[in-house]
N, C-alpha and C. Protein backbone atom coordinates (compact mmCIF):
# COMPACT_ATOMS: atom_id res chain seq x y z
N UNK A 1 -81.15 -14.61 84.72
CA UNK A 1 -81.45 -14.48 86.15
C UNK A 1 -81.36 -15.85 86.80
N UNK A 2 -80.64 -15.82 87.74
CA UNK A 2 -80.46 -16.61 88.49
C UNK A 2 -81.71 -17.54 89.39
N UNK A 3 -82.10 -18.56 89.26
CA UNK A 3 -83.27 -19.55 89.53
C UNK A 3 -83.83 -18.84 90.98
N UNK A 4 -82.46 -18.73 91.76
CA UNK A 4 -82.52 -18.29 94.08
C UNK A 4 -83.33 -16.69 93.40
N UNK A 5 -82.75 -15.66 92.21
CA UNK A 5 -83.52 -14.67 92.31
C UNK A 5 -84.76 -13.96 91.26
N UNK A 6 -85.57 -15.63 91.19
CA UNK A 6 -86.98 -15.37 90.73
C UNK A 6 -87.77 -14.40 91.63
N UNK A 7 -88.25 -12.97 91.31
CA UNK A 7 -89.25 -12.43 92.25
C UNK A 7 -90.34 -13.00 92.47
N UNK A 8 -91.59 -12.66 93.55
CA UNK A 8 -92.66 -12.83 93.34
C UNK A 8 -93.22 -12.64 94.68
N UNK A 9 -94.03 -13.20 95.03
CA UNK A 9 -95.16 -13.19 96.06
C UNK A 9 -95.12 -14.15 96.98
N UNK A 10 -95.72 -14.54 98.29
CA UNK A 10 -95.22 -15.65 99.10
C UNK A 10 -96.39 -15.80 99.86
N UNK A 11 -96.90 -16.76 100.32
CA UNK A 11 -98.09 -17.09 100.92
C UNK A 11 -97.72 -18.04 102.30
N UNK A 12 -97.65 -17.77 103.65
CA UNK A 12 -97.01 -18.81 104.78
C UNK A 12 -98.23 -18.85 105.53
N UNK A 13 -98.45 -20.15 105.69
CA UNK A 13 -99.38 -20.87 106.33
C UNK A 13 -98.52 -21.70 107.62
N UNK A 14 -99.19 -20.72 108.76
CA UNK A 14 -98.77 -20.41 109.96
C UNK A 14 -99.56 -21.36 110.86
N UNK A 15 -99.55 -22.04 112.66
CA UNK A 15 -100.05 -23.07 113.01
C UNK A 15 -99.39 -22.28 114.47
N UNK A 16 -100.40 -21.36 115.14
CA UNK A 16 -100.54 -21.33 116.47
C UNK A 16 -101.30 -22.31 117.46
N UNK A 17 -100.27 -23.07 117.82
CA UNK A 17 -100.77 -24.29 118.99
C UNK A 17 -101.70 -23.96 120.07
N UNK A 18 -101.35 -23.05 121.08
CA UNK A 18 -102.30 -22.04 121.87
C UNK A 18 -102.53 -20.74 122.03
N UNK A 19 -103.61 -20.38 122.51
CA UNK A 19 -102.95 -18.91 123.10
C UNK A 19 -101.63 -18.43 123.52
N UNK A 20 -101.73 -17.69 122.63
CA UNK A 20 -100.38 -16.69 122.80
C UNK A 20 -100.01 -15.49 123.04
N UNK A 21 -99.89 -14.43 123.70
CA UNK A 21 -99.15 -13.02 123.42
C UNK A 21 -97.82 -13.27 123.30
N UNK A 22 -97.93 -11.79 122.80
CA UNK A 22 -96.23 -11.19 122.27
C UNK A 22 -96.34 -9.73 121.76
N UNK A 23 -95.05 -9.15 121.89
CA UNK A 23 -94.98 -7.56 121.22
C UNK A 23 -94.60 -7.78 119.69
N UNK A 24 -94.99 -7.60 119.19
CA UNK A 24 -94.76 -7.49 117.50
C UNK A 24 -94.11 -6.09 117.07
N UNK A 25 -92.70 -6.26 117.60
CA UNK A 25 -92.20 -4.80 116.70
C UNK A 25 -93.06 -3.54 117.40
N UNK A 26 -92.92 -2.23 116.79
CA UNK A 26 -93.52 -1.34 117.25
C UNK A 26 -94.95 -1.70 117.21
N UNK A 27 -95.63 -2.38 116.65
CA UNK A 27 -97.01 -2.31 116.43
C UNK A 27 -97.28 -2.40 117.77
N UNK A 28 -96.77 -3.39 118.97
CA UNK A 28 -97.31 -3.28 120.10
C UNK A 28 -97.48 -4.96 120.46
N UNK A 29 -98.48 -4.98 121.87
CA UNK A 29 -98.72 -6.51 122.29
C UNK A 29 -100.00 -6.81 121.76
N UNK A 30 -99.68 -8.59 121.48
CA UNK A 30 -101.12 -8.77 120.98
C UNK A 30 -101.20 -10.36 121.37
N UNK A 31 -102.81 -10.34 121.51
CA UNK A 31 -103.17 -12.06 121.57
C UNK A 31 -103.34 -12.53 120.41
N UNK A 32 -102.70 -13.90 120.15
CA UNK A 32 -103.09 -14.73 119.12
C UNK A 32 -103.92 -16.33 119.49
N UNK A 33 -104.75 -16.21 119.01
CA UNK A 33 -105.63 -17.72 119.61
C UNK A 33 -105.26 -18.79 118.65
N UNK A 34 -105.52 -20.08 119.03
CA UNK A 34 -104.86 -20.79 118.69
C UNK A 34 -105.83 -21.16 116.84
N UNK A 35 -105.02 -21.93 116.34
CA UNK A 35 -105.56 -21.85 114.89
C UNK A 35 -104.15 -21.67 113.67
N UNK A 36 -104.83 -21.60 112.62
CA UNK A 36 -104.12 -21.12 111.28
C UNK A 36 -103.97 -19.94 111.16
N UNK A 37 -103.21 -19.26 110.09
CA UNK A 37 -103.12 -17.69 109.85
C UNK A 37 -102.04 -17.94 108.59
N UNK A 38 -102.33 -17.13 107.58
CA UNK A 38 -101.65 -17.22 106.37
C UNK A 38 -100.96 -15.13 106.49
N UNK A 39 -100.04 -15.48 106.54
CA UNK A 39 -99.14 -13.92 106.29
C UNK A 39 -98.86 -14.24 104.29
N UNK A 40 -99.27 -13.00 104.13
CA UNK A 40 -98.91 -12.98 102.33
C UNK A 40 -97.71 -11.97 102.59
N UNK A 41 -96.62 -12.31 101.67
CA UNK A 41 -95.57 -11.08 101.72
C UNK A 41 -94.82 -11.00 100.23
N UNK A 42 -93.66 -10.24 100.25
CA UNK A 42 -93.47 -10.14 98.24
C UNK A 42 -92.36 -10.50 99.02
N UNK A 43 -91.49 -10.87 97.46
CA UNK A 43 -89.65 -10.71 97.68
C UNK A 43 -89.42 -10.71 96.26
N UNK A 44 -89.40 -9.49 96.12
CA UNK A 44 -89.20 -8.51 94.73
C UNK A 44 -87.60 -8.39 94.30
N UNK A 45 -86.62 -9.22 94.99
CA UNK A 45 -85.31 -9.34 95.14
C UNK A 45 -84.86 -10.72 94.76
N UNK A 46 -85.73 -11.91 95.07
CA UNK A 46 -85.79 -13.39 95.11
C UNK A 46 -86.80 -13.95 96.05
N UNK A 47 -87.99 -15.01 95.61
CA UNK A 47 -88.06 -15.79 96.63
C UNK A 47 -87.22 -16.50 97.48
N UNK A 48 -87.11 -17.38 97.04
CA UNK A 48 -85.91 -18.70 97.51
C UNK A 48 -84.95 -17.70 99.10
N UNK A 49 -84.27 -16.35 98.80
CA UNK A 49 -83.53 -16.08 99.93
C UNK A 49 -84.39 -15.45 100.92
N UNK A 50 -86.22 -15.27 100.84
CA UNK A 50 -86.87 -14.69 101.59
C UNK A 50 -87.37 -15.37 102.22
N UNK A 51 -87.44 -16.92 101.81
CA UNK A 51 -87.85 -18.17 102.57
C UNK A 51 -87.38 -18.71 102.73
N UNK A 52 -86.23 -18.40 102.76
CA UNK A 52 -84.83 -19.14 103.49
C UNK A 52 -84.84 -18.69 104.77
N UNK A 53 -85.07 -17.17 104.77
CA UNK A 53 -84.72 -16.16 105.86
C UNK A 53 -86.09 -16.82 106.76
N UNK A 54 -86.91 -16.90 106.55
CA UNK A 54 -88.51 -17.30 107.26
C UNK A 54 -88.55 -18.61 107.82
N UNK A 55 -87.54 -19.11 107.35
CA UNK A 55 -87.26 -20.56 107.73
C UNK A 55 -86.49 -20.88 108.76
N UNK A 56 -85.35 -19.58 108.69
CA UNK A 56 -84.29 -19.78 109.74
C UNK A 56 -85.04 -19.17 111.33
N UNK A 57 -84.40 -19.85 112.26
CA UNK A 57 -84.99 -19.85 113.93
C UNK A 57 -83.79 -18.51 114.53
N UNK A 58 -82.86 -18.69 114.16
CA UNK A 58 -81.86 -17.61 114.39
C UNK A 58 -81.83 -16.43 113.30
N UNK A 59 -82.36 -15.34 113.63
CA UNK A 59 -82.65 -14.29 112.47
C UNK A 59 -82.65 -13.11 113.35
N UNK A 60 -82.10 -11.83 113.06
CA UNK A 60 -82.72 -10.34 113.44
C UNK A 60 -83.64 -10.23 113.04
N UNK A 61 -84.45 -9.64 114.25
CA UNK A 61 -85.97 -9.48 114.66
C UNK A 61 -86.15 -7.90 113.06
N UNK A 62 -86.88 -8.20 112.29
CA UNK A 62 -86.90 -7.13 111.46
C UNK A 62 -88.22 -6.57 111.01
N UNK A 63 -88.81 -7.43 110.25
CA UNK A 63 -90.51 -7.88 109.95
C UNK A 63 -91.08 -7.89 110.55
N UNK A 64 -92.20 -7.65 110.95
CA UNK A 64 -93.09 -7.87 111.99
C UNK A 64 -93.76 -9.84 112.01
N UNK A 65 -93.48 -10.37 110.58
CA UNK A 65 -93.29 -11.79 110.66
C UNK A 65 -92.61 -12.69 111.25
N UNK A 66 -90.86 -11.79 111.61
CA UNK A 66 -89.98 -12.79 112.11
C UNK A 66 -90.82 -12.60 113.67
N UNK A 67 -91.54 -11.81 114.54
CA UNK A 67 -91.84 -12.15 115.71
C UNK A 67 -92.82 -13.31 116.41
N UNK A 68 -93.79 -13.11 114.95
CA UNK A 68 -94.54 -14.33 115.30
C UNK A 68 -93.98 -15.80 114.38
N UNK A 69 -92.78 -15.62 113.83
CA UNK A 69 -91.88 -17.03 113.45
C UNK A 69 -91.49 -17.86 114.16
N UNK A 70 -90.98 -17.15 115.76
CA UNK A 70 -90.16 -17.54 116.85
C UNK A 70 -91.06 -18.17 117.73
N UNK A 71 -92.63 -18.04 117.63
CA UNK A 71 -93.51 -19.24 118.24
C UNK A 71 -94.08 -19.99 117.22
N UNK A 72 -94.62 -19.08 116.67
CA UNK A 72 -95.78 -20.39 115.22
C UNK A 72 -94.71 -21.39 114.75
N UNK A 73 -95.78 -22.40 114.24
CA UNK A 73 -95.29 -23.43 113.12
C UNK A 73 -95.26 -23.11 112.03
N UNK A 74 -94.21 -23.30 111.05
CA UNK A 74 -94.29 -22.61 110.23
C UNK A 74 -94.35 -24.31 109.10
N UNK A 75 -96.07 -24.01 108.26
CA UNK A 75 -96.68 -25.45 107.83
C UNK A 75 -96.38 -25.63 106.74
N UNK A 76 -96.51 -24.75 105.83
CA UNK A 76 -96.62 -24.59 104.81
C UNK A 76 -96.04 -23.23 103.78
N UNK A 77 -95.43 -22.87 102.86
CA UNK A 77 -95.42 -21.90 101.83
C UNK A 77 -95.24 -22.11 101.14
N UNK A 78 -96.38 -20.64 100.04
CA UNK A 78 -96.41 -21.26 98.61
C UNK A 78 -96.10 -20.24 98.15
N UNK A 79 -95.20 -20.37 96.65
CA UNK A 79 -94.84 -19.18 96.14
C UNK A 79 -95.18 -18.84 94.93
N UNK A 80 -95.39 -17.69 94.79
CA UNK A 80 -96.29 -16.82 93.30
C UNK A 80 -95.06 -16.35 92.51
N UNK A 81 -94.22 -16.79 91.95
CA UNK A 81 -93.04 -16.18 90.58
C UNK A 81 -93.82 -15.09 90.12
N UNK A 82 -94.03 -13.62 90.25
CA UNK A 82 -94.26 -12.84 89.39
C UNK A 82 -93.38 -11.11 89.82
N UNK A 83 -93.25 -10.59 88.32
CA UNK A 83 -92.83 -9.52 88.68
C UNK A 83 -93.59 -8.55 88.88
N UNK A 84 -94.54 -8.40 89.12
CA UNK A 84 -95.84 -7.47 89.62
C UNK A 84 -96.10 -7.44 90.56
N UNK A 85 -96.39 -6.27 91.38
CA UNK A 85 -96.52 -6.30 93.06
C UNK A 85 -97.83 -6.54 93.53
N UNK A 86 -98.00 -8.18 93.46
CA UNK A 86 -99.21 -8.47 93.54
C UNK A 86 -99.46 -8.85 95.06
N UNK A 87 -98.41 -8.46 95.66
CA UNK A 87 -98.91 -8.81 97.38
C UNK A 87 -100.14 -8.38 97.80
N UNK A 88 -100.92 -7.22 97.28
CA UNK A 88 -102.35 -7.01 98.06
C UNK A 88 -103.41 -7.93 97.12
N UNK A 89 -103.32 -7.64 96.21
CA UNK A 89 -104.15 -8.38 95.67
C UNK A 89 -104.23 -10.25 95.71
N UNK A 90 -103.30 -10.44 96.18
CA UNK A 90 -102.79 -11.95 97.05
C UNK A 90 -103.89 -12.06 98.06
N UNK A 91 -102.93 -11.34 99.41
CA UNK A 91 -103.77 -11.04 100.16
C UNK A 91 -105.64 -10.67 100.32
N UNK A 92 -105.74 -10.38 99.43
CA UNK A 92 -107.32 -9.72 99.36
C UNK A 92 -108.03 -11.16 99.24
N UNK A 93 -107.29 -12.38 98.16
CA UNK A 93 -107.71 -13.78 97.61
C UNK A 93 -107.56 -14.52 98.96
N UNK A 94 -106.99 -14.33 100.36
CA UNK A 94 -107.05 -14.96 100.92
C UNK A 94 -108.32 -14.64 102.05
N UNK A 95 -107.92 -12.79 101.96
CA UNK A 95 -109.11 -12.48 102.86
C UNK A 95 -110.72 -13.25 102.69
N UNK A 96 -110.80 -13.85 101.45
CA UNK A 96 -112.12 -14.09 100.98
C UNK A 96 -112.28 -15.92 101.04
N UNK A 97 -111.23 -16.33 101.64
CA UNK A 97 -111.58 -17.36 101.92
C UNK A 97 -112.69 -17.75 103.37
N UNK A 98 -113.19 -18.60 103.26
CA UNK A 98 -114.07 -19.09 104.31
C UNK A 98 -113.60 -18.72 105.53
N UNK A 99 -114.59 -17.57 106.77
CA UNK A 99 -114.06 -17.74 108.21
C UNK A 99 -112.67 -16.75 108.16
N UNK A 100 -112.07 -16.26 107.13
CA UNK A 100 -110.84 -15.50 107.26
C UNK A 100 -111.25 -14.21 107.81
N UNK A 101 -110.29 -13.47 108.55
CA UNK A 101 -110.44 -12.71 109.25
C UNK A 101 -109.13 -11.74 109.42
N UNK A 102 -109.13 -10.58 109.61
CA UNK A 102 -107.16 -10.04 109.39
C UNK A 102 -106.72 -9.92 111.12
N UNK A 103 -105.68 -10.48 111.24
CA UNK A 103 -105.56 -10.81 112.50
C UNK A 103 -104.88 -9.67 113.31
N UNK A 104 -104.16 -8.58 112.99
CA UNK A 104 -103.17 -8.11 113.59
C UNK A 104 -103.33 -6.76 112.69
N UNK A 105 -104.40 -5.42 113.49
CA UNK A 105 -104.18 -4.08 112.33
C UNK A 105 -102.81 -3.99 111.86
N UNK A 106 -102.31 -3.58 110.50
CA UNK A 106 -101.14 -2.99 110.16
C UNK A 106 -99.76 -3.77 109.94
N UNK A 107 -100.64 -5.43 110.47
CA UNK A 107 -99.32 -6.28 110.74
C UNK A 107 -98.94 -6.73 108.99
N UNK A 108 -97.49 -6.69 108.55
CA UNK A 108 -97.30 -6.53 107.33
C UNK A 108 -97.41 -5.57 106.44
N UNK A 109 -98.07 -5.10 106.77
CA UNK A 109 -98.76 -3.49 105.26
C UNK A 109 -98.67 -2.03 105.78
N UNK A 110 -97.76 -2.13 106.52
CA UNK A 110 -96.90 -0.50 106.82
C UNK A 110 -96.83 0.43 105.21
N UNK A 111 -96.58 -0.49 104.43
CA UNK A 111 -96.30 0.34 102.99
C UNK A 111 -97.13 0.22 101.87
N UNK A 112 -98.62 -0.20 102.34
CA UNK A 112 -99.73 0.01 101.47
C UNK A 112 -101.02 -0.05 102.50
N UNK A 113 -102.01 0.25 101.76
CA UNK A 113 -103.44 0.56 102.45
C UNK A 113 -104.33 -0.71 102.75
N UNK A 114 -103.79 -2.01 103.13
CA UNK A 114 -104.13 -3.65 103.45
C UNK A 114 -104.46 -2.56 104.92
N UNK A 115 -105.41 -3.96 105.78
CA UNK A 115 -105.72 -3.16 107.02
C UNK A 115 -104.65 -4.44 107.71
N UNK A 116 -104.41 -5.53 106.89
CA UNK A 116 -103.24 -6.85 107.49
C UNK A 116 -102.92 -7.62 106.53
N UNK A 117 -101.39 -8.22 106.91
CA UNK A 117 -101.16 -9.07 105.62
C UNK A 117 -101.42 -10.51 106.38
N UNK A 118 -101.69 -10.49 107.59
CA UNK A 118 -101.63 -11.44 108.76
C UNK A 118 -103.43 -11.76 108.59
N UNK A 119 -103.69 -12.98 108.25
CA UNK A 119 -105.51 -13.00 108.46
C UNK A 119 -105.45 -14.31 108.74
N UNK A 120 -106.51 -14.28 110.06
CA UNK A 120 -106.79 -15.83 110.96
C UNK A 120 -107.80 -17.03 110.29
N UNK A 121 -107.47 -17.98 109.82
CA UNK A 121 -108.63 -19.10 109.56
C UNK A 121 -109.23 -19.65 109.92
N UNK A 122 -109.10 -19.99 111.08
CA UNK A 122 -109.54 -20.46 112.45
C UNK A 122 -108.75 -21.79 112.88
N UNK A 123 -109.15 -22.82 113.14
CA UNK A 123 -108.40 -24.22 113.99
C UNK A 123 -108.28 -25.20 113.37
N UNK A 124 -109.30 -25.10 111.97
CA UNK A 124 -109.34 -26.20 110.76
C UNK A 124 -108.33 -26.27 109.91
N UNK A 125 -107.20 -26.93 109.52
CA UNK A 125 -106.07 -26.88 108.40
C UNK A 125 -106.72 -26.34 107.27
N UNK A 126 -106.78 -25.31 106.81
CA UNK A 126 -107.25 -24.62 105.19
C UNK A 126 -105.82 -24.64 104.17
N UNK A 127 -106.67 -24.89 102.25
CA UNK A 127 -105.77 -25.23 101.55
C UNK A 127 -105.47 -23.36 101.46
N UNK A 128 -104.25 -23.75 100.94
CA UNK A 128 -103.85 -22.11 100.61
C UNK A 128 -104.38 -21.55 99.16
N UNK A 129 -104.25 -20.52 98.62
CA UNK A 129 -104.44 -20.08 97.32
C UNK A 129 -103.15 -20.79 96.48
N UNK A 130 -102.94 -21.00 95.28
CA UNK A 130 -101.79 -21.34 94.51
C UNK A 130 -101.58 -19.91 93.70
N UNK A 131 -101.31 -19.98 92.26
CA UNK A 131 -100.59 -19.23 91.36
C UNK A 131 -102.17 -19.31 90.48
C-alpha cells in the first residue's frame, strides 16, 4: 500500500477569528463565535488525499467541512493511521476535553449517532488529542 493511501482518522483544529454566519449544506444557517473547534473526520481511502482536499481553498462544496474551510483557519491536523472506524470514538476523546462543547447538531455525523463531529473549545489555543 501505497504511503498517500494509509487509512485512518483525522483531527482539524479550526481558528474562527469572529463572529460568523453561514449556510452549511442542507443542515441550514448557523452562528459561529469566535474561538477554536476541532472537526474529527475518517479517510478510510487515504489520509494524505483527504487533507490535501481540506487544504485546498478551491474545492466543490461537498462536506459540510468544506463550508466552514472557506472562512476558518485551518491551524492544525493530526492524523490517526488506523484501519478501524474509529471516527466516533475520536470524537467522543475530544468531546471530553476541557470547555468542549459540539458546535453544529448533525454537522459531520449524517452516518452515525455523534450529535457533531464539529465541537467548540472556546478562544484559548487547545492541544489536540494524538494517536
Amino acid at each position: 500500500m501505497n504511503a498517500a493511501d494509509v487509512p485512518g482518522v483525522y483531527h482539524l483544529l479550526l481558528r474562527v477569528p469572529r463572529t460568523m454566519s453561514m449556510r452549511v449544506g442542507k443542515l441550514g444557517a448557523f452562528t459561529f463565535p469566535p474561538g477554536y473547534y476541532v472537526y474529527t473526520g475518517s479517510a478510510m481511502r487515504g489520509l494524505r488525499a483527504r487533507l490535501d482536499r481540506h487544504r485546498r481553498r478551491r474545492k466543490k462544496l461537498w462536506w459540510h467541512i468544506d463550508y466552514l474551510l472557506r472562512r476558518a483557519e485551518l491551524v492544525e491536523a493530526v492524523e490517526v493511521p488506523t484501519r478501524q472506524r474509529a471516527e466516533c470514538q475520536r470524537n467522543q476523546r475530544v468531546l471530553r476535553m476541557s470547555g468542549a462543547r459540539g458546535a453544529v447538531p448533525g454537522f459531520g455525523a449524517s452516518d452515525c449517532r455523534c450529535t457533531s463531529h464539529l465541537v467548540y473549545l472556546g478562544e484559548e489555543r487547545p492541544g489536540l488529542p494524538s494517536s
